[in-house]
C-alpha atoms as a PDB file:
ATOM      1  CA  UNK A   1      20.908-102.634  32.229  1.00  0.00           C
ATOM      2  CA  UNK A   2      17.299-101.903  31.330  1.00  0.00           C
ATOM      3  CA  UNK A   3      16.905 -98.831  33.799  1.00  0.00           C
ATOM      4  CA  UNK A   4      20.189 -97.310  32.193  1.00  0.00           C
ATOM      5  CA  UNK A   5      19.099 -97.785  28.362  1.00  0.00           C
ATOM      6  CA  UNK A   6      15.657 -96.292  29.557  1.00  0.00           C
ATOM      7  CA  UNK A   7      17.862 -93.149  31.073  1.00  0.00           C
ATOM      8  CA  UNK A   8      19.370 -92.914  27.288  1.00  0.00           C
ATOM      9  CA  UNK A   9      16.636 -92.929  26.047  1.00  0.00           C
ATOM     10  CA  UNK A  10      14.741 -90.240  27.923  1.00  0.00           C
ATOM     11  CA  UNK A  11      17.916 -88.171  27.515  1.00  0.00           C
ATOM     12  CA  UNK A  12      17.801 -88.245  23.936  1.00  0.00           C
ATOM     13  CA  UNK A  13      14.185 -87.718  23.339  1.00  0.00           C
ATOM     14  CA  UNK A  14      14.485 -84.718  25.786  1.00  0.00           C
ATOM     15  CA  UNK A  15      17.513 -83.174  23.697  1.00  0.00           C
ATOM     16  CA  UNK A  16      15.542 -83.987  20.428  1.00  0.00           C
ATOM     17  CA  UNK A  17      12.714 -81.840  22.140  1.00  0.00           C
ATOM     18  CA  UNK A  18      14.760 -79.391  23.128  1.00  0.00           C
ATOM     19  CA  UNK A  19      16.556 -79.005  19.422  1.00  0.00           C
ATOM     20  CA  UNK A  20      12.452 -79.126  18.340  1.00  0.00           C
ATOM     21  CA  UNK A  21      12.126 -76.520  20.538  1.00  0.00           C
ATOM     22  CA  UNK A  22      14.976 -74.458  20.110  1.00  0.00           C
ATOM     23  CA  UNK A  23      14.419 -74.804  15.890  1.00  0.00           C
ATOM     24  CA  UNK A  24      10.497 -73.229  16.596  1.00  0.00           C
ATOM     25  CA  UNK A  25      11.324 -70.274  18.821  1.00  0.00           C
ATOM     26  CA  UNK A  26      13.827 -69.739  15.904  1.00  0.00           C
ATOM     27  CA  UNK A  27      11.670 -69.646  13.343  1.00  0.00           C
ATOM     28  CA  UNK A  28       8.999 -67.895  15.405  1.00  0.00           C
ATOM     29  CA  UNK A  29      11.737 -64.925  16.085  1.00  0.00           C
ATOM     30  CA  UNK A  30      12.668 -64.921  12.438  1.00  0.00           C
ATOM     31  CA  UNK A  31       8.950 -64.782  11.741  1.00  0.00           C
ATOM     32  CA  UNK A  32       8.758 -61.761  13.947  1.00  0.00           C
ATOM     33  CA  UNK A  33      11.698 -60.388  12.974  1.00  0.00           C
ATOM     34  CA  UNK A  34      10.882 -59.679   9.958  1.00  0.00           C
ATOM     35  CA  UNK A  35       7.261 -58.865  10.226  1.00  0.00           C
ATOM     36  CA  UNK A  36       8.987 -56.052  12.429  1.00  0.00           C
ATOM     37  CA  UNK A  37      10.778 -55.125  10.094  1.00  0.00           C
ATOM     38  CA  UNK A  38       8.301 -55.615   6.850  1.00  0.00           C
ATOM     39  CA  UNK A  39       5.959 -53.003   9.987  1.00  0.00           C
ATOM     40  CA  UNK A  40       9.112 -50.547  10.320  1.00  0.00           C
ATOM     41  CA  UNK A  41       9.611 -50.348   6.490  1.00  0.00           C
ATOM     42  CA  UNK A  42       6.564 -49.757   5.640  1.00  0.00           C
ATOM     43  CA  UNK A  43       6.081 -46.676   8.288  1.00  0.00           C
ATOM     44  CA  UNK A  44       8.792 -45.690   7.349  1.00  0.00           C
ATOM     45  CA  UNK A  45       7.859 -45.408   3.502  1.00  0.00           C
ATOM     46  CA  UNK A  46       4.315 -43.327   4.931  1.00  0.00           C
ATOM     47  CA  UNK A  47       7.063 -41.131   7.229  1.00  0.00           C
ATOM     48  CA  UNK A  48       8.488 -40.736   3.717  1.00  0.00           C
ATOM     49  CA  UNK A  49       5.857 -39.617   1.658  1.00  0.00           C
ATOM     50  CA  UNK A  50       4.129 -37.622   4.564  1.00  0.00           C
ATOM     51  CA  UNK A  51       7.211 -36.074   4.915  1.00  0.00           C
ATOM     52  CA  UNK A  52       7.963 -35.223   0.927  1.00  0.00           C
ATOM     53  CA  UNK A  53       4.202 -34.166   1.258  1.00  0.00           C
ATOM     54  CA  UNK A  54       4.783 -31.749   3.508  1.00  0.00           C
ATOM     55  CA  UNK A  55       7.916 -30.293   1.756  1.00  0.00           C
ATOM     56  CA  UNK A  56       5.781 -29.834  -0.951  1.00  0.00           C
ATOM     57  CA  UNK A  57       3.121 -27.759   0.719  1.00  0.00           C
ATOM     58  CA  UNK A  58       5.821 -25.738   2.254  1.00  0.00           C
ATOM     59  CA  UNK A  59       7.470 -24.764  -1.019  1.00  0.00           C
ATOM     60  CA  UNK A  60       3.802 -23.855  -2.017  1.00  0.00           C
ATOM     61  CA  UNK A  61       3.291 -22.001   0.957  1.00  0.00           C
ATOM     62  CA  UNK A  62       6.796 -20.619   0.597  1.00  0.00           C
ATOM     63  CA  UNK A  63       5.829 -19.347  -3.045  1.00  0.00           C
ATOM     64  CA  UNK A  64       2.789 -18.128  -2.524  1.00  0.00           C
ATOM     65  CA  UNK A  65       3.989 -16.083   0.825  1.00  0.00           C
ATOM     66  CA  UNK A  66       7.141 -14.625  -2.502  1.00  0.00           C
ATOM     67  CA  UNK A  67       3.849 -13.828  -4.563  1.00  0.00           C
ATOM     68  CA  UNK A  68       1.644 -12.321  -1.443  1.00  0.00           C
ATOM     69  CA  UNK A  69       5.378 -10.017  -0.925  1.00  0.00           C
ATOM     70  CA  UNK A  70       5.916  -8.901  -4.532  1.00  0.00           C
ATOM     71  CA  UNK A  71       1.903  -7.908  -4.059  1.00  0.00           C
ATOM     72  CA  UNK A  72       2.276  -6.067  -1.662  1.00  0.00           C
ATOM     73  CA  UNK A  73       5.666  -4.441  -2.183  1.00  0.00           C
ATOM     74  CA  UNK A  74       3.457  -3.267  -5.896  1.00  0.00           C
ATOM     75  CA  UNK A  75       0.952  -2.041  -3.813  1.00  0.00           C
ATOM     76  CA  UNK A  76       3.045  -0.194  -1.574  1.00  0.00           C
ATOM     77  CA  UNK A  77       4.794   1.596  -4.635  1.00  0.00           C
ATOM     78  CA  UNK A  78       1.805   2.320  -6.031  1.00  0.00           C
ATOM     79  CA  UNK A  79      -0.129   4.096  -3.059  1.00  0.00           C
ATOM     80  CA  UNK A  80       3.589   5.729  -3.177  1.00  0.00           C
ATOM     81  CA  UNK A  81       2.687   6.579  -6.865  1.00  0.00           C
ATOM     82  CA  UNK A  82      -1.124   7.803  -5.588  1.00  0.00           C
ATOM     83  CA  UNK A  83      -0.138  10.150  -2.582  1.00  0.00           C
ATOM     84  CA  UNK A  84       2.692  12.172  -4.734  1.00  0.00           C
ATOM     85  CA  UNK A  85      -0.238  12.387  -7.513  1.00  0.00           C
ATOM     86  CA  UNK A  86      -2.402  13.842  -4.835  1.00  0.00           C
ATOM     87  CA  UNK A  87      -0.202  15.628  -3.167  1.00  0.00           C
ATOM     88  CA  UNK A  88       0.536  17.718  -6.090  1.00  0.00           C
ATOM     89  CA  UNK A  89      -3.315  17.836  -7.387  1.00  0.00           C
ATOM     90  CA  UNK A  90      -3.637  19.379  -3.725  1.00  0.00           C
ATOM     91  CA  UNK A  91      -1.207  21.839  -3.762  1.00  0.00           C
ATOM     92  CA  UNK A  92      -2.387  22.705  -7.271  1.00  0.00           C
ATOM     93  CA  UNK A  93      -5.746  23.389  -5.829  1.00  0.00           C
ATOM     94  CA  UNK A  94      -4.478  25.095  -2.569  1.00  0.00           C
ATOM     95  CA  UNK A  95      -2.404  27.361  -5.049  1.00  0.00           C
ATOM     96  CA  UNK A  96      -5.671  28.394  -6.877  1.00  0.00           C
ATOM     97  CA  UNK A  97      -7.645  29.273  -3.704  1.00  0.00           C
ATOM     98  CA  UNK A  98      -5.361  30.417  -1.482  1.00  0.00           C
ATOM     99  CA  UNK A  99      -6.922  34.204  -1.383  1.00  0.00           C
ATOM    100  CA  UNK A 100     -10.162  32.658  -0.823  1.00  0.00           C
ATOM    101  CA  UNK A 101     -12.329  33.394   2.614  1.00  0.00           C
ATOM    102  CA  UNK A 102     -14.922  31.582   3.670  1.00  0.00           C
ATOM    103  CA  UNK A 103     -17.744  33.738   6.430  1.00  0.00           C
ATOM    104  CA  UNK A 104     -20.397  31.361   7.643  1.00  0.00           C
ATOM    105  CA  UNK A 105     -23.450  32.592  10.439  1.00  0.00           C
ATOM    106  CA  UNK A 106     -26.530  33.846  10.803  1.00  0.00           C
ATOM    107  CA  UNK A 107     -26.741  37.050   9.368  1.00  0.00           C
ATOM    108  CA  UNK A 108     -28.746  37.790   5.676  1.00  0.00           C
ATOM    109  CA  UNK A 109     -26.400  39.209   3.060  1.00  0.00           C
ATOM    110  CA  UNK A 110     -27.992  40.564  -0.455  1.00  0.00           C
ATOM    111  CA  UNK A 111     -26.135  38.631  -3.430  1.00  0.00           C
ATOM    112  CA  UNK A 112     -24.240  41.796  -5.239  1.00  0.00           C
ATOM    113  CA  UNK A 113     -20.564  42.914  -4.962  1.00  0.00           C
ATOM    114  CA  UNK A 114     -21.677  46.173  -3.586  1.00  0.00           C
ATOM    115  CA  UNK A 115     -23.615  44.529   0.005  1.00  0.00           C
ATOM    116  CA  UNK A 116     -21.228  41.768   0.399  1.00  0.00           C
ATOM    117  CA  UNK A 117     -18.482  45.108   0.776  1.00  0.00           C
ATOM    118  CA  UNK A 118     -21.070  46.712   2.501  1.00  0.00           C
ATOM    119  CA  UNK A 119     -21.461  44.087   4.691  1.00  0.00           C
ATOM    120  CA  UNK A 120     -17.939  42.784   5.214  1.00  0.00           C
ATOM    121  CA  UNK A 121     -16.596  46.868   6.246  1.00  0.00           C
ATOM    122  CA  UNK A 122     -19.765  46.586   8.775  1.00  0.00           C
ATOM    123  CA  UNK A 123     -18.856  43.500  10.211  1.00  0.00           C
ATOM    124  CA  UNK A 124     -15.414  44.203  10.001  1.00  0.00           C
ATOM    125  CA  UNK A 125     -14.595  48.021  10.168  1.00  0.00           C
ATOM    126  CA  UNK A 126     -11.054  47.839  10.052  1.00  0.00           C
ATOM    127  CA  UNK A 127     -10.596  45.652   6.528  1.00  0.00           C
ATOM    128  CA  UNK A 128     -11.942  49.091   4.680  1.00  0.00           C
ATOM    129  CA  UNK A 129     -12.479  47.000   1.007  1.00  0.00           C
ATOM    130  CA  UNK A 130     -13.453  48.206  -1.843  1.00  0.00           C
ATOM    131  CA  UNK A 131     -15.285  46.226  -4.795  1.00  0.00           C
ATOM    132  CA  UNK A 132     -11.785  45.974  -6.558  1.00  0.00           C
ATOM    133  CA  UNK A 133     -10.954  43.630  -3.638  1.00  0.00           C
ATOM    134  CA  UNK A 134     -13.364  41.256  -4.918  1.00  0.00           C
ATOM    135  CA  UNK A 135     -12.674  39.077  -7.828  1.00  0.00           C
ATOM    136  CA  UNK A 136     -15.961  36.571  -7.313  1.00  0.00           C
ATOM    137  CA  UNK A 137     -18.144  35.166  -4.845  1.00  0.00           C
ATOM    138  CA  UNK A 138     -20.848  32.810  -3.724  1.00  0.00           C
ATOM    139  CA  UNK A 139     -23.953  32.867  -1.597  1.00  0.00           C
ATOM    140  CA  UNK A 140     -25.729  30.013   0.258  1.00  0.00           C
ATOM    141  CA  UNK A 141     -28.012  29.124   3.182  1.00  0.00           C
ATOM    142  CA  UNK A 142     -29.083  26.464   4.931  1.00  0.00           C
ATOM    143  CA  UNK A 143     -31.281  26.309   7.483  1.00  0.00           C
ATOM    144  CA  UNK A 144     -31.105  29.633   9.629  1.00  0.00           C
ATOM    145  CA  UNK A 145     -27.275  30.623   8.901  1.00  0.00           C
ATOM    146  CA  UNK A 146     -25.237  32.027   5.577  1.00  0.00           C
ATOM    147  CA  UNK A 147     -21.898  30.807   3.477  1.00  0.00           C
ATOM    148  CA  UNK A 148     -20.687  33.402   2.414  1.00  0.00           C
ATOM    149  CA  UNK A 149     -17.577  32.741  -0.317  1.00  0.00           C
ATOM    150  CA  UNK A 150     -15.200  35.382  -1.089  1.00  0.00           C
ATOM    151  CA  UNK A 151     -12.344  35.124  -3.496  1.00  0.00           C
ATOM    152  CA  UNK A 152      -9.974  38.247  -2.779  1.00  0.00           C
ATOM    153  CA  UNK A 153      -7.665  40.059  -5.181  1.00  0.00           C
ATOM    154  CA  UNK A 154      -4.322  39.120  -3.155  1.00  0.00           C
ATOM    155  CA  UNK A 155      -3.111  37.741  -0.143  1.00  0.00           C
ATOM    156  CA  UNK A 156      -2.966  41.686   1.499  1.00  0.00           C
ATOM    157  CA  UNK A 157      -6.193  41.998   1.234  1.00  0.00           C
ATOM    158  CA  UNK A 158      -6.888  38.390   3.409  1.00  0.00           C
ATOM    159  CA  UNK A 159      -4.417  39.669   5.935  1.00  0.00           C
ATOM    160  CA  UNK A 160      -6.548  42.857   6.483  1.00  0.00           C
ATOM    161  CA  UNK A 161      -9.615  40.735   7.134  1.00  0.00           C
ATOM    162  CA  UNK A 162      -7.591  38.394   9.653  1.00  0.00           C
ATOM    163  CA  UNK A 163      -6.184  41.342  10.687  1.00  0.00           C
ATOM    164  CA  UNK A 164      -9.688  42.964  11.082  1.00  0.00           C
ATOM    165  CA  UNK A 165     -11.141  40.140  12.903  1.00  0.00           C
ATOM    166  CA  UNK A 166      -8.781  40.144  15.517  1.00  0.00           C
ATOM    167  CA  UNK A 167      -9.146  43.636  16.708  1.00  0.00           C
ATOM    168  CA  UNK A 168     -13.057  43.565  16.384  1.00  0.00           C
ATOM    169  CA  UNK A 169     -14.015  39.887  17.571  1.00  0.00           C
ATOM    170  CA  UNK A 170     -17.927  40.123  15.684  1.00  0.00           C
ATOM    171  CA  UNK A 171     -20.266  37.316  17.392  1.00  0.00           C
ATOM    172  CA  UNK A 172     -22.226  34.723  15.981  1.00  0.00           C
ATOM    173  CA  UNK A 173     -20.168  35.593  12.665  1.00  0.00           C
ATOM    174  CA  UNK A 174     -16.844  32.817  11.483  1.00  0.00           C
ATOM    175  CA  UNK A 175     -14.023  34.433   9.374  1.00  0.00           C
ATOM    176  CA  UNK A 176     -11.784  31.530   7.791  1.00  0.00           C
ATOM    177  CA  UNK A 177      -9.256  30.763   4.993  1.00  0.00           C
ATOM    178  CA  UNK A 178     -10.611  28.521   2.137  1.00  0.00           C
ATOM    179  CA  UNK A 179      -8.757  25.297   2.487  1.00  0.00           C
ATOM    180  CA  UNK A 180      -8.506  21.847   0.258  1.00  0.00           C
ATOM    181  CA  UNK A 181     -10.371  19.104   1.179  1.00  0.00           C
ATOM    182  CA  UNK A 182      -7.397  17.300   2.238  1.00  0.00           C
ATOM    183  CA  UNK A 183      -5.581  20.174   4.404  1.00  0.00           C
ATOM    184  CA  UNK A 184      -9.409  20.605   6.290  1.00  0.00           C
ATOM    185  CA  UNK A 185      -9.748  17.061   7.149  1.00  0.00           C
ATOM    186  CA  UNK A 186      -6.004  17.520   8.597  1.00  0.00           C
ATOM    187  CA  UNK A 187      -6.961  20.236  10.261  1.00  0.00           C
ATOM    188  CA  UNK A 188      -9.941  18.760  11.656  1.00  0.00           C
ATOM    189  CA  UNK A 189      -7.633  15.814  12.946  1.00  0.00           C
ATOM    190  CA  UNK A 190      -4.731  18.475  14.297  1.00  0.00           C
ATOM    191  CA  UNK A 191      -8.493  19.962  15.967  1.00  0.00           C
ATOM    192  CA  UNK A 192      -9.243  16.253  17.621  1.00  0.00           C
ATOM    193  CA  UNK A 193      -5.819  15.828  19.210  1.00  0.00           C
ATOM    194  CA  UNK A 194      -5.718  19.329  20.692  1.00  0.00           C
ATOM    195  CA  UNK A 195      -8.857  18.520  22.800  1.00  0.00           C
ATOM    196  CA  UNK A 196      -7.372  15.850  23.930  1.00  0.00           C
ATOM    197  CA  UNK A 197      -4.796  18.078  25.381  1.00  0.00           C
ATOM    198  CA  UNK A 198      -1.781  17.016  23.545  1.00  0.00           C
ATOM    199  CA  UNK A 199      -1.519  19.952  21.314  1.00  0.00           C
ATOM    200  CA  UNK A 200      -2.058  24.025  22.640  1.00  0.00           C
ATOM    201  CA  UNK A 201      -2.363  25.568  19.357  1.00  0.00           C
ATOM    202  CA  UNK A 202      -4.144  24.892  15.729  1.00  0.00           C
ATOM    203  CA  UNK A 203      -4.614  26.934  12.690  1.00  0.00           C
ATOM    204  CA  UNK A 204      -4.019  27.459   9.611  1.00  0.00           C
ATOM    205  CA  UNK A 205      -2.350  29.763   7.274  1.00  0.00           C
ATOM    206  CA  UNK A 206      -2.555  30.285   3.530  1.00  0.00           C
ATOM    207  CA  UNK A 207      -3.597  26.936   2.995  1.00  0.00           C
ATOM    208  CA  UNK A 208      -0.815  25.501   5.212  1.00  0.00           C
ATOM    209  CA  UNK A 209      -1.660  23.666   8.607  1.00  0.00           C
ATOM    210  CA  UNK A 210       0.735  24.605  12.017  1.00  0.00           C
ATOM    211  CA  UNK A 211       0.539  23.501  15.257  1.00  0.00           C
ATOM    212  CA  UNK A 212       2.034  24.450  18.797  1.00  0.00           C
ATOM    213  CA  UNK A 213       2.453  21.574  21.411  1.00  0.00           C
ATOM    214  CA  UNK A 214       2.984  24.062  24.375  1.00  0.00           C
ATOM    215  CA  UNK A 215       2.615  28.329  25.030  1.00  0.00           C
ATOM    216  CA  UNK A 216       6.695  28.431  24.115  1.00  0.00           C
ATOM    217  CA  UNK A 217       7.153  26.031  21.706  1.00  0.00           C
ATOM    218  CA  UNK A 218       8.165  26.837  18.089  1.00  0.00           C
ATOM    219  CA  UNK A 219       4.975  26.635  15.274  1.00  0.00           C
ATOM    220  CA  UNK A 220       5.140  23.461  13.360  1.00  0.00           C
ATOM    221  CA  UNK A 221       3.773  22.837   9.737  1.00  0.00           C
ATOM    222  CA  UNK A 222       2.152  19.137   9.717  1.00  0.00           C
ATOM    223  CA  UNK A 223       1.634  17.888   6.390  1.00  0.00           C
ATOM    224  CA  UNK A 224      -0.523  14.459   7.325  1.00  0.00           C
ATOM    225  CA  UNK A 225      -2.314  12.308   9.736  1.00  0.00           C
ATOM    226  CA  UNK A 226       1.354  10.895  11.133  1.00  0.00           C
ATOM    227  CA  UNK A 227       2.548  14.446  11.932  1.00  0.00           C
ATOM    228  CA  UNK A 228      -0.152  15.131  13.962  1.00  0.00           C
ATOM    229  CA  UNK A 229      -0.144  11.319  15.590  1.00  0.00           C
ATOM    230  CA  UNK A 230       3.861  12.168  16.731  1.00  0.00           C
ATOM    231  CA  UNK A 231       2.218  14.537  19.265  1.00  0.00           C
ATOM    232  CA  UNK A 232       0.308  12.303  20.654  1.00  0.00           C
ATOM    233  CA  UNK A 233       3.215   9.342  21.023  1.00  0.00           C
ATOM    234  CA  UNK A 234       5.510  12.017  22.552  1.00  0.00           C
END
């Protein structure tokens, strides 16, 4: 009888430590449960703000990427604005000297109307000017060689000098057109690509630029830097 009360007995104290048992893992898991969840919540409220953060930033960046555009787009329309303005300024100015000459060497040249005709019908015997041909002119040295600056009565009279110089060649001595500062720098470039070999032909021609790519091609007037790059992309 003993032994089987003592069984009871052990059998209920084990289930009471089992329910004991049982009731702490419980609370343990609810303990963890919601420190879990108190851990989720709270990166989730950081996620949150990091996130709302970063939308902010990107609207900044967004707006100030707008502003940087408009900028630019101003910019644009105003070097627009600038390169008509000087466009025109340099075909004002191309207008005004286009009967101008320019002979540069080393030859001595006195400063009067009279010896620069002289000098000009030696050098070139076929032009055959007169004083009349000559509306003004300027004089300067440097160094060992002359600049000679002629501004003729027409554009008939330039032709006979061109003309002139073709048929007599003189050595050491540089017949050329007056030219802007923006059509010689052009012409300079249109000079550059040529030795590189992508362009046959440069000159110019009353204050215009042309080019030929090859012997047959067809002359082309190039107006800026771009025209003359085209050759060079082809």
């Amino acid at each position: 009888m003993s032994t089987s009360r003592g069984k009871k007995n052990d059998e209920i104290e084990n289930s009471d430590l089992c329910i004991k048992m049982m009731e702490m893992f419980e609370k343990i898991a609810d303990k963890m449960i919601t420190q879990m969840n108190a851990n989720f919540q709270k990166h989730t409220d950081i996620l949150t703000h990091e996130l709302f953060n970063l939308n902010q930033r990107l609207d900044k960046y967004q707006n100030e990427n707008s502003l940087l555009k408009d900028e630019i787009a101003e910019l644009n329309n105003k070097n627009s604005i600038c390169a008509k303005l000087e466009s025109k300024i340099d075909q004002i100015e191309s207008k005004e000297i286009v009967n101008n000459v320019s002979i540069n060497g080393e030859f001595q040249v006195e400063p009067t109307k009279s010896k620069i005709v002289s000098f000009v019908n030696s050098t070139l015997p076929l032009a055959k000017i007169t004083e009349n041909n000559i509306l003004d002119f300027q004089v300067n040295k440097k160094d060992n060689k002359t600049f000679l600056k002629i501004k003729l009565d027409s554009n008939s009279t330039k032709t006979k000098l061109f003309q002139a110089r073709k048929q007599t060649k003189p050595k050491n001595i540089f017949l050329s057109e007056m030219l802007t500062q923006r059509q010689y720098q052009l012409l300079l470039e249109a000079k550059r690509i040529a030795k590189l070999g992508h362009i046959k032909f440069v000159w110019s021609r009353n204050g215009a630029i042309f080019v030929k790519q090859t012997e047959p091609s067809k002359p082309t007037q190039i107006f800026q830097n771009a025209d003359v790059q085209k050759f060079v992309t082809n």
